[in-house]
N, C-alpha and C. Protein backbone atom coordinates (compact mmCIF):
# COMPACT_ATOMS: atom_id res chain seq x y z
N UNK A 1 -50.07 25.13 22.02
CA UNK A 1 -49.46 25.39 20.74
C UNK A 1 -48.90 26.81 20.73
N UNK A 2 -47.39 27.08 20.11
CA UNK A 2 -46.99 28.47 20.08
C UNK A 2 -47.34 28.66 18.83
N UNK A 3 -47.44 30.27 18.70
CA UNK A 3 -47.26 30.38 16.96
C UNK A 3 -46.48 32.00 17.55
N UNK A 4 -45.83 31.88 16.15
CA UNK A 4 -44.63 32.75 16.08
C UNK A 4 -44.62 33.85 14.81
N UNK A 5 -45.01 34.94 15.48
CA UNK A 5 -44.80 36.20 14.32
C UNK A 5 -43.45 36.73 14.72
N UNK A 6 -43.26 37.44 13.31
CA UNK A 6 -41.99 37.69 13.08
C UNK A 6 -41.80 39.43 12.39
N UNK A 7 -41.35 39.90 13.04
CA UNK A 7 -41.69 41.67 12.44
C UNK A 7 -40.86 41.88 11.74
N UNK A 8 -40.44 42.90 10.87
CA UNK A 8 -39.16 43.15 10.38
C UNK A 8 -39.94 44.60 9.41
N UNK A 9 -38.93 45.10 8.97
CA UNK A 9 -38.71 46.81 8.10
C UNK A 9 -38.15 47.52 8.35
N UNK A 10 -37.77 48.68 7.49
CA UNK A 10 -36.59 49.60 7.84
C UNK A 10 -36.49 49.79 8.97
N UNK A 11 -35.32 50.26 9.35
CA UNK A 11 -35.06 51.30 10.28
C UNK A 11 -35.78 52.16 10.34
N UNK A 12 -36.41 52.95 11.75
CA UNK A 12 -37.19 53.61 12.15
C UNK A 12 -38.86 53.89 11.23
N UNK A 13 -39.07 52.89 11.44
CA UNK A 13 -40.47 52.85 10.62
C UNK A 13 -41.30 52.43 12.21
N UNK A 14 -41.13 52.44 13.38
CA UNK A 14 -41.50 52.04 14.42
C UNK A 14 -41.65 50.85 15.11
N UNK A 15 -41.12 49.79 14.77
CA UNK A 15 -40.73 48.45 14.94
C UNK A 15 -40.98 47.81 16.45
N UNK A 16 -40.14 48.69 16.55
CA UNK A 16 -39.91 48.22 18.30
C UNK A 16 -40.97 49.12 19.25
N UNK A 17 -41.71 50.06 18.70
CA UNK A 17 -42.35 50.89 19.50
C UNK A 17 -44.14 49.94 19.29
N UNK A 18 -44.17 49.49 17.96
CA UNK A 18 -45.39 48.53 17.77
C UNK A 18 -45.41 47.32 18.24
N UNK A 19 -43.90 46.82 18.17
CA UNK A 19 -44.17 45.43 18.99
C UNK A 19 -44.16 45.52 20.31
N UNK A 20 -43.78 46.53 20.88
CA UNK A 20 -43.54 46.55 22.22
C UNK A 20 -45.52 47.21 22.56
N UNK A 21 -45.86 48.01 21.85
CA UNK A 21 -47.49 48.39 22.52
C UNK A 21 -48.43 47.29 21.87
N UNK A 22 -48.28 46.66 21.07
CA UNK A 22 -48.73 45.24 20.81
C UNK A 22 -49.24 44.16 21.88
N UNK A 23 -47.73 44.23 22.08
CA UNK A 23 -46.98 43.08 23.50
C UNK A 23 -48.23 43.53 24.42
N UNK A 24 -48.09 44.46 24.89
CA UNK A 24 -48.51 44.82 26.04
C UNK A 24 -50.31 44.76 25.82
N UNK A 25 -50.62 45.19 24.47
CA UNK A 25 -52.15 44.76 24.25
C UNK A 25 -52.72 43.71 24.20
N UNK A 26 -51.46 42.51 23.96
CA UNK A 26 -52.48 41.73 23.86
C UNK A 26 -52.43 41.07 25.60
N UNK A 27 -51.21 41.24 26.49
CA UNK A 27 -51.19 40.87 27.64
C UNK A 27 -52.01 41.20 28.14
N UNK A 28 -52.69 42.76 27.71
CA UNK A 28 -54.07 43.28 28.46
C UNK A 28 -55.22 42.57 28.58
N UNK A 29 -55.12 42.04 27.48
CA UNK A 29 -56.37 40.85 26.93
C UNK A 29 -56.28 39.85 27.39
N UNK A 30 -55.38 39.73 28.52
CA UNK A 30 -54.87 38.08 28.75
C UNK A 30 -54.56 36.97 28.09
N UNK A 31 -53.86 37.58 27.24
CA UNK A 31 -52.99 36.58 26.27
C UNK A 31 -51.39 36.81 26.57
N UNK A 32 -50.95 35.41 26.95
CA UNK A 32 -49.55 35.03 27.27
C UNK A 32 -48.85 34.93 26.32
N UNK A 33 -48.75 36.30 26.00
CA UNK A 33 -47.34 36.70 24.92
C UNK A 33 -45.89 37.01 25.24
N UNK A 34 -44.66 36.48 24.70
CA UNK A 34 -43.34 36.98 24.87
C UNK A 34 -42.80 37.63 23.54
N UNK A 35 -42.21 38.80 23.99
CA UNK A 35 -41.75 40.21 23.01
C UNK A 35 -40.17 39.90 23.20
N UNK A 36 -39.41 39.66 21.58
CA UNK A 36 -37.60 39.11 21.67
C UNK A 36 -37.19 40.41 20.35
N UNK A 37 -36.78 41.01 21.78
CA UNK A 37 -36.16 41.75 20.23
C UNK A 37 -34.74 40.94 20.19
N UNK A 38 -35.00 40.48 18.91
CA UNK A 38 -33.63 40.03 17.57
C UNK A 38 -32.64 40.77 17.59
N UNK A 39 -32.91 41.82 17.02
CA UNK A 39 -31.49 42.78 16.91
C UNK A 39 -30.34 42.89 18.63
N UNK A 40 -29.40 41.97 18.11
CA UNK A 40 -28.79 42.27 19.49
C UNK A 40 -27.66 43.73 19.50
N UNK A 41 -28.17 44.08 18.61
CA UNK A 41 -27.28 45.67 18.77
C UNK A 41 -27.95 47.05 19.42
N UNK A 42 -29.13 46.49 19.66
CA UNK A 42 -30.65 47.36 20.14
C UNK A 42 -30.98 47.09 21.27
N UNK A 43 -31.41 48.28 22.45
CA UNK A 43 -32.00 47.91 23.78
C UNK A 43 -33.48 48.81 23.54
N UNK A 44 -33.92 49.14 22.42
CA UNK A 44 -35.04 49.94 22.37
C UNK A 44 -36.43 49.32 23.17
N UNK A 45 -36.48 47.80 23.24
CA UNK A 45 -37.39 47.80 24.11
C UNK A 45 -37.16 47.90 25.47
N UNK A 46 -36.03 47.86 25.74
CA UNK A 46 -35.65 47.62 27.54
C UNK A 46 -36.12 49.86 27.63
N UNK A 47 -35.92 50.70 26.63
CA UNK A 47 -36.59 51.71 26.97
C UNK A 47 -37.42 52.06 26.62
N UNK A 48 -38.31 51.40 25.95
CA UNK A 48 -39.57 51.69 25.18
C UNK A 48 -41.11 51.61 26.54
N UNK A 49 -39.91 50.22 27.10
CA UNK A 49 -41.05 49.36 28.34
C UNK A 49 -40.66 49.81 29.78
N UNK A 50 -39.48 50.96 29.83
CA UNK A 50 -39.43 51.37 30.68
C UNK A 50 -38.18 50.65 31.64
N UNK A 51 -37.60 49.80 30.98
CA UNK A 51 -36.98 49.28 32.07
C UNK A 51 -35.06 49.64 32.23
N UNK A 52 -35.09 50.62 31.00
CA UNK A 52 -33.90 51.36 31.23
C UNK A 52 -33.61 52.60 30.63
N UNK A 53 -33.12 53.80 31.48
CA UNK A 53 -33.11 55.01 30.81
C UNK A 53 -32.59 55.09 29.76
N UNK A 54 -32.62 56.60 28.91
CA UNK A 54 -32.07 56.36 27.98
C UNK A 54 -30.49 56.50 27.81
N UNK A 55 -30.02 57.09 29.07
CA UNK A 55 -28.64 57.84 29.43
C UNK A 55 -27.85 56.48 29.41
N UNK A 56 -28.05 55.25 29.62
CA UNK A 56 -27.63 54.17 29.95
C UNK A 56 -28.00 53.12 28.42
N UNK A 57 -27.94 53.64 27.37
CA UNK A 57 -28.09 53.35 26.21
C UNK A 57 -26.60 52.52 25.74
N UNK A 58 -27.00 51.36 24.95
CA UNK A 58 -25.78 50.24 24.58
C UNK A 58 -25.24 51.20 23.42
N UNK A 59 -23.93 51.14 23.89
CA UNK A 59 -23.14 51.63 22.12
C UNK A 59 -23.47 50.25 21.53
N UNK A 60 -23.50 50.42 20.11
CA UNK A 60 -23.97 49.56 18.98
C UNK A 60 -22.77 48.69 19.03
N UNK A 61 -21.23 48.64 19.27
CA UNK A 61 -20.61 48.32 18.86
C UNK A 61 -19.66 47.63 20.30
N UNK A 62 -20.61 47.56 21.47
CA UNK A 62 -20.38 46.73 22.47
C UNK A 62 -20.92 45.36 22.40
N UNK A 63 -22.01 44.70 21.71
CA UNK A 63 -23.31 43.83 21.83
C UNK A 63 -22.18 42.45 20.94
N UNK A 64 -21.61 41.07 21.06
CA UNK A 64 -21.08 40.18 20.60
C UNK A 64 -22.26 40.22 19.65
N UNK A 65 -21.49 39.82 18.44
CA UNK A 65 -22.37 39.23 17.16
C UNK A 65 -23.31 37.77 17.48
N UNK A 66 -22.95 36.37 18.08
CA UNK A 66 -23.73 35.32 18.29
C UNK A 66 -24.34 36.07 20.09
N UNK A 67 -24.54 37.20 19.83
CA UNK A 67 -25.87 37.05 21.15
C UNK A 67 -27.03 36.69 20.01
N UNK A 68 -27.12 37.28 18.64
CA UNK A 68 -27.78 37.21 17.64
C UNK A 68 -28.33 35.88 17.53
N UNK A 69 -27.63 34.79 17.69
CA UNK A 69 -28.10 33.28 17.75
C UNK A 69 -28.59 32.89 18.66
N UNK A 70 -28.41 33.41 20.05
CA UNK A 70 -28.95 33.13 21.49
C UNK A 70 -30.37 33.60 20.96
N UNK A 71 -30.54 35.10 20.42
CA UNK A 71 -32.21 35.48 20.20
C UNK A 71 -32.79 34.93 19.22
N UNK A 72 -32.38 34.07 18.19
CA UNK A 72 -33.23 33.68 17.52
C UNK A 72 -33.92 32.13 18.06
N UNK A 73 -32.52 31.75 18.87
CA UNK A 73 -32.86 30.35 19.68
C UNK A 73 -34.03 30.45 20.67
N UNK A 74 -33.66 31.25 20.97
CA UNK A 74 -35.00 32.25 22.58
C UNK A 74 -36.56 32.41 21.55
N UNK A 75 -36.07 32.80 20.14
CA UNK A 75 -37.44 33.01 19.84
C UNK A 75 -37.86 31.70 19.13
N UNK A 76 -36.76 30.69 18.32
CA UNK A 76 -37.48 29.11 17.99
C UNK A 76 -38.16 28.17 18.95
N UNK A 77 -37.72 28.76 20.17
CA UNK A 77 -38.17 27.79 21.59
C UNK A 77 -38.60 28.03 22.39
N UNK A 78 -39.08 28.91 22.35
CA UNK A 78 -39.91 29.77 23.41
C UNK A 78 -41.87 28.76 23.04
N UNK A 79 -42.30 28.96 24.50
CA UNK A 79 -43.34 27.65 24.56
C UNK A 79 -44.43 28.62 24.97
N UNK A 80 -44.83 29.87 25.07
CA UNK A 80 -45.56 31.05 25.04
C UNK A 80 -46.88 30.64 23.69
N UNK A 81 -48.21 30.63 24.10
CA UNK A 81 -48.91 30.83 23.03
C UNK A 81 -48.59 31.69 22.16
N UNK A 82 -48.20 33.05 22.07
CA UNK A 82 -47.54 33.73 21.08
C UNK A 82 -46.37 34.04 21.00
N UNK A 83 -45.69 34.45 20.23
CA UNK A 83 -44.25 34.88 20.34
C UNK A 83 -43.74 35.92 19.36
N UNK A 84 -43.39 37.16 19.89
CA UNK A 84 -43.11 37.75 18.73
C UNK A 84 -42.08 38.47 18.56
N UNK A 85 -40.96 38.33 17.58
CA UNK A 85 -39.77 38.65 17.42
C UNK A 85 -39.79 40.19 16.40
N UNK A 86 -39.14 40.80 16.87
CA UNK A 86 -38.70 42.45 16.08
C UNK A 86 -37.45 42.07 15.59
N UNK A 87 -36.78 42.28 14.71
CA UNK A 87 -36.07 42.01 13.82
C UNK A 87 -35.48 43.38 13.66
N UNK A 88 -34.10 43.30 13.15
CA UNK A 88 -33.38 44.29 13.13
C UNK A 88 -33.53 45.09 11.76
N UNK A 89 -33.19 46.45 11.28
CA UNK A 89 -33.80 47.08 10.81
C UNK A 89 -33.13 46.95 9.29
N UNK A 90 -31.90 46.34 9.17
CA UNK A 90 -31.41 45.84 7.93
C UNK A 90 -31.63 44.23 7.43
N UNK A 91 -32.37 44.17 6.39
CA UNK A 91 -32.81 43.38 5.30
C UNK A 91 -31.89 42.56 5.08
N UNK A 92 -30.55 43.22 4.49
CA UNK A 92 -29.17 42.69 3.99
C UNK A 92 -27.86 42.44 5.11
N UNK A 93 -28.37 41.54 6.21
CA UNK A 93 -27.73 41.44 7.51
C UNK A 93 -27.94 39.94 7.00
N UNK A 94 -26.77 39.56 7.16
CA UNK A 94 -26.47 37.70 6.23
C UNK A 94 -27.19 36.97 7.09
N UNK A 95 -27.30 37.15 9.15
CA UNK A 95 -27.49 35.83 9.68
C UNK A 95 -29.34 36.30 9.81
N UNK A 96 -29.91 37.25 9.63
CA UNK A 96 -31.59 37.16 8.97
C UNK A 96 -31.55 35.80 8.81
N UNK A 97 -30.98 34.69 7.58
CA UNK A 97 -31.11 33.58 7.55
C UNK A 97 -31.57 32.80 8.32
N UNK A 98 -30.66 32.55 9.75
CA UNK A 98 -31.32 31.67 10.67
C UNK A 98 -32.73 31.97 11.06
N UNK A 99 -33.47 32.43 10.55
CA UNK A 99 -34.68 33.32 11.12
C UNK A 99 -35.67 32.11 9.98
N UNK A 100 -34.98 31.79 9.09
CA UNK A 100 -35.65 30.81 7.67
C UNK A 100 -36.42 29.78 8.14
N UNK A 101 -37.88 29.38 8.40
CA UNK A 101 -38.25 28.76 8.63
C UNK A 101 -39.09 28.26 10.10
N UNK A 102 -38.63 29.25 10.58
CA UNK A 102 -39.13 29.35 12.25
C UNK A 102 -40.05 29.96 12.93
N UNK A 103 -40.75 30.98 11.45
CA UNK A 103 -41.78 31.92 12.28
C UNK A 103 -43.04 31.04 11.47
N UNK A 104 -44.50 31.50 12.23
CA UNK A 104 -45.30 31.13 11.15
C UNK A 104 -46.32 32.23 10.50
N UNK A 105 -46.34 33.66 11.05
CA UNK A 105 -46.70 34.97 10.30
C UNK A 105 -45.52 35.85 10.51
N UNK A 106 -45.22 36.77 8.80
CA UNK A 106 -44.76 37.70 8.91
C UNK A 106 -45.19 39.02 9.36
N UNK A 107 -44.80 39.92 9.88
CA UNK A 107 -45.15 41.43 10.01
C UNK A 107 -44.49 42.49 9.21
N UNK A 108 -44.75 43.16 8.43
CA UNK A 108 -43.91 43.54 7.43
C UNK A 108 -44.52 45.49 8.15
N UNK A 109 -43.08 45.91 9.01
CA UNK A 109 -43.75 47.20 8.98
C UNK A 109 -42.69 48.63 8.43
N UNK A 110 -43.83 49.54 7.31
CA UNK A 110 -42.74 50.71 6.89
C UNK A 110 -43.41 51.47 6.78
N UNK A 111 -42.60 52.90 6.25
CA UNK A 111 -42.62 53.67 6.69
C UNK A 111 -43.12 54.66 5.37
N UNK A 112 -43.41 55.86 4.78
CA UNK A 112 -42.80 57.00 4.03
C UNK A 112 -41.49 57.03 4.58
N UNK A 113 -40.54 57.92 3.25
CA UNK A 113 -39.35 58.34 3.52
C UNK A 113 -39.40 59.92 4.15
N UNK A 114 -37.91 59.67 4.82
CA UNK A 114 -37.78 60.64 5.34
C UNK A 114 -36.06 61.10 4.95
N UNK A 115 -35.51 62.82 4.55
CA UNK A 115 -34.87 63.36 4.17
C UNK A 115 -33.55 62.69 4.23
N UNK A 116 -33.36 61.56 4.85
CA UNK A 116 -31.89 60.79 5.25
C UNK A 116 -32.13 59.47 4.38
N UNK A 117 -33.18 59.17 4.43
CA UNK A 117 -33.18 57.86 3.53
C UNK A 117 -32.92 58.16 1.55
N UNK A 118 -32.44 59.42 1.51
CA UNK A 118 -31.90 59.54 0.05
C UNK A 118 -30.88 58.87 -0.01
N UNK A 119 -29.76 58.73 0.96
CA UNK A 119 -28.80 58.41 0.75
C UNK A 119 -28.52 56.37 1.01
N UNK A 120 -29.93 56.37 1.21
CA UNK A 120 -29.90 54.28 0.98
C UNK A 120 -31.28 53.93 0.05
N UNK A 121 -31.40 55.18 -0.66
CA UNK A 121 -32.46 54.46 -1.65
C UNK A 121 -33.50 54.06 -1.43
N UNK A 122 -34.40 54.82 -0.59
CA UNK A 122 -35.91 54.35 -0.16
C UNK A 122 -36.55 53.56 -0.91
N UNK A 123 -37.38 53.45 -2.16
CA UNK A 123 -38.06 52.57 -3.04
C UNK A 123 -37.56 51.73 -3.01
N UNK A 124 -36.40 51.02 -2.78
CA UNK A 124 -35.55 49.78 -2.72
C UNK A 124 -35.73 48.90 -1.55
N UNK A 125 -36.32 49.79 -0.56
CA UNK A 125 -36.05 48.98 0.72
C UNK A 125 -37.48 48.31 1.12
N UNK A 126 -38.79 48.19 0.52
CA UNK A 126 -40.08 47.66 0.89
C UNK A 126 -39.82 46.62 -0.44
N UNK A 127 -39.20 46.52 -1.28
CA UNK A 127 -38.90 45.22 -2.12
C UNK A 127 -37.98 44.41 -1.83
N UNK A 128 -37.08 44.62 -1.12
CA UNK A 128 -35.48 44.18 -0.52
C UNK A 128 -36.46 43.02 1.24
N UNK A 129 -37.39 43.98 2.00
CA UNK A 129 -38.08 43.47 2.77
C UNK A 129 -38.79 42.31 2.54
N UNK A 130 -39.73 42.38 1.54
CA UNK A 130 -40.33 41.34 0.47
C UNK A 130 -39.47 40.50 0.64
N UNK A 131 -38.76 40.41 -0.81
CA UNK A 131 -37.89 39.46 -0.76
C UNK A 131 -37.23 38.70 0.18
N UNK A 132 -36.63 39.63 1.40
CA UNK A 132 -36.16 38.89 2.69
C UNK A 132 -37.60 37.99 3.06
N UNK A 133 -38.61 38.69 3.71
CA UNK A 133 -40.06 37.37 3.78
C UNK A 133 -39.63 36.51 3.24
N UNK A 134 -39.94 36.49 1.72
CA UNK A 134 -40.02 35.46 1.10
C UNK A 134 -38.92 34.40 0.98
N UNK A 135 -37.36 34.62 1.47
CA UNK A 135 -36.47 34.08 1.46
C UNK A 135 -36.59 33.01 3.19
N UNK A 136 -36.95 33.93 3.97
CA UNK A 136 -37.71 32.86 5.43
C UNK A 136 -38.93 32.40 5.08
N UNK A 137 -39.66 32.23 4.01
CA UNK A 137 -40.68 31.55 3.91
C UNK A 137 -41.84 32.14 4.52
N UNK A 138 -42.03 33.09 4.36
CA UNK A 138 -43.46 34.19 5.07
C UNK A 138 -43.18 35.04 4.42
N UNK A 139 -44.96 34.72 4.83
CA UNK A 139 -45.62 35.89 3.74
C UNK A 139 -46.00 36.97 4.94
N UNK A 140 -45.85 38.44 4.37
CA UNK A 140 -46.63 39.43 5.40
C UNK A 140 -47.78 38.79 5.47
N UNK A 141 -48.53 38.54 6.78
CA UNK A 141 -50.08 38.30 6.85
C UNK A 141 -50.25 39.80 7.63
N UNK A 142 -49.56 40.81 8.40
CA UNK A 142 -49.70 41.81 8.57
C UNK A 142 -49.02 42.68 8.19
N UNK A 143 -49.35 44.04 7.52
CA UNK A 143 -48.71 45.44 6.86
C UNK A 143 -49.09 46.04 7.65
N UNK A 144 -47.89 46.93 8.43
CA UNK A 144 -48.47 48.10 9.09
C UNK A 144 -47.62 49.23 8.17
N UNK A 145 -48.32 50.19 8.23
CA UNK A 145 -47.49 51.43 7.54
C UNK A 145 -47.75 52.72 8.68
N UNK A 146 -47.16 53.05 8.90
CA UNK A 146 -46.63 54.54 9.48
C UNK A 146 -46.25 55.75 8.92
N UNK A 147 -47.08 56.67 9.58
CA UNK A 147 -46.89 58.02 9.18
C UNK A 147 -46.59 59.39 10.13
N UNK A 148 -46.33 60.30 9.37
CA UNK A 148 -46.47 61.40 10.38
C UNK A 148 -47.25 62.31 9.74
N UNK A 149 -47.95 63.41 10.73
CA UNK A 149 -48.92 64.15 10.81
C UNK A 149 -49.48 63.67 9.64
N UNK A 150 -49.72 64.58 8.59
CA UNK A 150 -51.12 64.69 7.25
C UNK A 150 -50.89 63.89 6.05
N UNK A 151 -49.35 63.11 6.46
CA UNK A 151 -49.08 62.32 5.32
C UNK A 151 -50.08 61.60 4.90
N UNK A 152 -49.82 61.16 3.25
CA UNK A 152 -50.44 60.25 2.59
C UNK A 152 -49.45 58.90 2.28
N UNK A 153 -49.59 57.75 2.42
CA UNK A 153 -48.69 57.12 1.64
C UNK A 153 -48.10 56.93 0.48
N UNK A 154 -46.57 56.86 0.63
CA UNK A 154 -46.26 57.16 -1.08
C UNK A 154 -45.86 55.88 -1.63
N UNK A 155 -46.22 54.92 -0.44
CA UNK A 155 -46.37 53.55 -1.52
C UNK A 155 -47.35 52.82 -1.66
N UNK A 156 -47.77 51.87 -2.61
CA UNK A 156 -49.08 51.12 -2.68
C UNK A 156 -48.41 50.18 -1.49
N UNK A 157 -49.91 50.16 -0.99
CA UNK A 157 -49.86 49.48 -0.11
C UNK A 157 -51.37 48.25 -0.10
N UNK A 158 -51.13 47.40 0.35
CA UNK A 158 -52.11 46.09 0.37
C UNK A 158 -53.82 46.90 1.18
N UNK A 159 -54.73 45.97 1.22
CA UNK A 159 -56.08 46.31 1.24
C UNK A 159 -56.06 46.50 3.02
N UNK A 160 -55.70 45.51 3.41
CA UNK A 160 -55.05 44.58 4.47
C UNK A 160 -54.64 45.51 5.40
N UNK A 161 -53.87 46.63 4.99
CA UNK A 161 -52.96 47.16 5.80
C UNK A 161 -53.46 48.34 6.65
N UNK A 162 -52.44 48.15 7.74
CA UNK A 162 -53.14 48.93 9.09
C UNK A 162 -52.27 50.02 8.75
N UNK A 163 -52.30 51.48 9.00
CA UNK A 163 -52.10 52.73 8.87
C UNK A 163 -51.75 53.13 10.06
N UNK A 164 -50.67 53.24 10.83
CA UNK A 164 -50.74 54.47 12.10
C UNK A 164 -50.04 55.25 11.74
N UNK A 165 -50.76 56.71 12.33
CA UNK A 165 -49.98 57.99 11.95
C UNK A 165 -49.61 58.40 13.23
N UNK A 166 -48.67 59.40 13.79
CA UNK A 166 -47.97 60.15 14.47
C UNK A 166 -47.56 58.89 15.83
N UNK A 167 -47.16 58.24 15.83
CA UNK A 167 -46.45 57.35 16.97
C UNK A 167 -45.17 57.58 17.15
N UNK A 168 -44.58 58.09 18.19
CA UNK A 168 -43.66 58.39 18.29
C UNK A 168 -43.04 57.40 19.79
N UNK A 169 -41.69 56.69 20.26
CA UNK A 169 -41.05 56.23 21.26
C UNK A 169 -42.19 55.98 22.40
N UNK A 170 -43.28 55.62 22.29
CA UNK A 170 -43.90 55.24 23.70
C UNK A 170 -45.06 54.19 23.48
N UNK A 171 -45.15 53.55 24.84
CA UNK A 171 -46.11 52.54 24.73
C UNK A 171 -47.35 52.95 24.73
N UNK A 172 -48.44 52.54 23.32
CA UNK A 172 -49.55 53.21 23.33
C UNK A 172 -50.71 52.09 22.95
N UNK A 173 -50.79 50.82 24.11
CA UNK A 173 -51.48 49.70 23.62
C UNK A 173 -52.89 50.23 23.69
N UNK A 174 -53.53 50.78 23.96
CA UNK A 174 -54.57 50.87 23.59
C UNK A 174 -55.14 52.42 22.18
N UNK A 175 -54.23 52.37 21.90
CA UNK A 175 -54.22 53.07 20.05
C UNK A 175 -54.98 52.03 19.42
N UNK A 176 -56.24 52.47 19.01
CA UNK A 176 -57.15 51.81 17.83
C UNK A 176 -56.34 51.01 16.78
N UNK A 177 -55.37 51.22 16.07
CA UNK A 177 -54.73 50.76 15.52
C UNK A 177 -53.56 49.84 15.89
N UNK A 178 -52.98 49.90 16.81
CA UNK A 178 -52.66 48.70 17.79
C UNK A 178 -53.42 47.43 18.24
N UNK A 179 -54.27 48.10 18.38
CA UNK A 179 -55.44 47.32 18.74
C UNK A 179 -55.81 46.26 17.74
N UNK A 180 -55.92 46.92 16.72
CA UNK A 180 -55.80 46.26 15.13
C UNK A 180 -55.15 45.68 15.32
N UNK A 181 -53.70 45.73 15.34
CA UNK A 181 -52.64 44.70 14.87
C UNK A 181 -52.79 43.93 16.17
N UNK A 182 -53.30 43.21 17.61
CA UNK A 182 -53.12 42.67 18.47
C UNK A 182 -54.43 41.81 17.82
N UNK A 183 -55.42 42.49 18.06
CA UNK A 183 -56.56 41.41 17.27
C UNK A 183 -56.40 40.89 16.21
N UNK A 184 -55.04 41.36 14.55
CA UNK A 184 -54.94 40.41 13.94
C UNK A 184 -54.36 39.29 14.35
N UNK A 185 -53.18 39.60 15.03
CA UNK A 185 -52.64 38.33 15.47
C UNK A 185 -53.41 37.48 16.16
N UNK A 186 -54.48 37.67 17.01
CA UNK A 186 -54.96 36.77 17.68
C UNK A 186 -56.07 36.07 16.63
N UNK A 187 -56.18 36.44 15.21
CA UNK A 187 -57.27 36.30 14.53
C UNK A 187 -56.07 34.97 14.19
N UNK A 188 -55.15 35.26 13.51
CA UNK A 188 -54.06 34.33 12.39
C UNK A 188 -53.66 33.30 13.61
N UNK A 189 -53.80 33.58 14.92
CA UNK A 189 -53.30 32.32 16.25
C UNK A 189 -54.31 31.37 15.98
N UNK A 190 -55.52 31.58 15.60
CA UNK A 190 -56.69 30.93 16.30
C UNK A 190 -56.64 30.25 14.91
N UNK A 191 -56.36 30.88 13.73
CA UNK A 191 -56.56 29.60 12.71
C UNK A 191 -55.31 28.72 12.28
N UNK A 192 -54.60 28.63 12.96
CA UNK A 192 -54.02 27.68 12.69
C UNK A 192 -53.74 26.26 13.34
C-alpha cells in the first residue's frame, strides 16, 4: 500500500530542505520512501541532496509549464510505501488543482515573516495555504513551523505542531525535530 503526503507553504519557510532531511530519515530507518519535488521551476533538491552545484542552478524561466503534470503524475503513481511531494511555494498557482484528491496527508509548513514578505502580505498567506488544503481535500495532519535564532512564533499555531528553529539549506536527518516529522509520518502510514 502507498500513502502519499503532500507538503506545501510559503516560499522559503524550508520546504524543500525538510522534505529532503525527512526523505533521507526515514530511508535511514529503512523505509522505502520517494521525495518529488512538484515545483518544476525548482532544482532545490537536486542541491539540497547534493547532486548538483549551485553554479549550475535552472533559471526559473527555462523549466516547460506541463513538466508540472509529468510531477504530479510521478507523484499519483508512484508504488513506494511512502511518497512525498514538496509543492511549490505559491498557493495561488491555478494547476495546485491537479494535486485535488491524490494525496492522503497534508504537510502544511511556515514560517514567521521576514522584511520582504511586507510586500505580499504575510498574515494572508497561512489562510490562503489552509484554504488551498482544504480545496485538495487535506487536512494538515502535520504543522511544521520554522524559525530563526530566539524567535517566538507570531502565529497561533496548532498543539500538534513541530517547531524547528535555525535550519538553514542542508540535509540534517537526524535533527530531533526531523525526526519528529519522519516518525509522524510513519505514525499516519501505519493507520491507515
Amino acid at each position: 500500500m502507498t500513502i502519499r503526503f503532500l507538503a506545501g507553504g510559503q516560499n522559503g519557510a524550508g520546504k524543500s530542505t525538510i522534505m529532503c532531511s525527512t526523505h533521507i530519515a526515514l530511508c535511514l530507518m529503512g523505509v522505502r520512501s520517494l521525495l518529488i519535488e512538484i515545483d518544476p521551476w525548482s532544482d532545490t533538491h537536486d542541491l539540497i541532496l547534493g547532486r548538483k552545484h549551485s553554479s549550475l542552478r535552472n533559471p526559473r524561466s527555462e523549466v516547460p509549464v506541463d513538466d508540472f503534470e509529468d510531477r504530479v503524475e510521478h507523484f499519483a503513481l508512484s508504488s513506494r510505501p511512502i511518497v512525498l511531494g514538496d509543492m511549490q511555494g505559491r498557493s495561488q498557482y491555478a494547476h495546485n488543482q491537479l494535486l485535488a484528491g491524490i494525496a492522503d496527508y497534508g504537510i502544511l509548513i511556515t514560517r514567521n515573516p521576514v522584511p520582504k514578505d511586507e510586500a505580499v502580505k504575510f498574515p494572508q498567506l497561512v489562510p490562503e495555504w489552509l484554504e488551498l488544503f482544504a480545496e485538495l481535500k487535506l487536512e494538515p495532519s502535520i504543522w511544521v513551523h520554522t524559525l530563526v535564532e530566539d524567535q517566538e512564533p507570531l502565529i497561533e499555531l496548532p498543539d500538534h505542531a513541530i517547531v524547528i528553529r535555525d535550519m538553514d539549506r542542508s540535509l540534517v536527518p537526524f535533527h530531533p525535530q526531523i525526526q519528529k516529522v519522519a516518525l509522524r509520518i510513519l505514525d499516519l502510514a501505519s493507520n491507515v
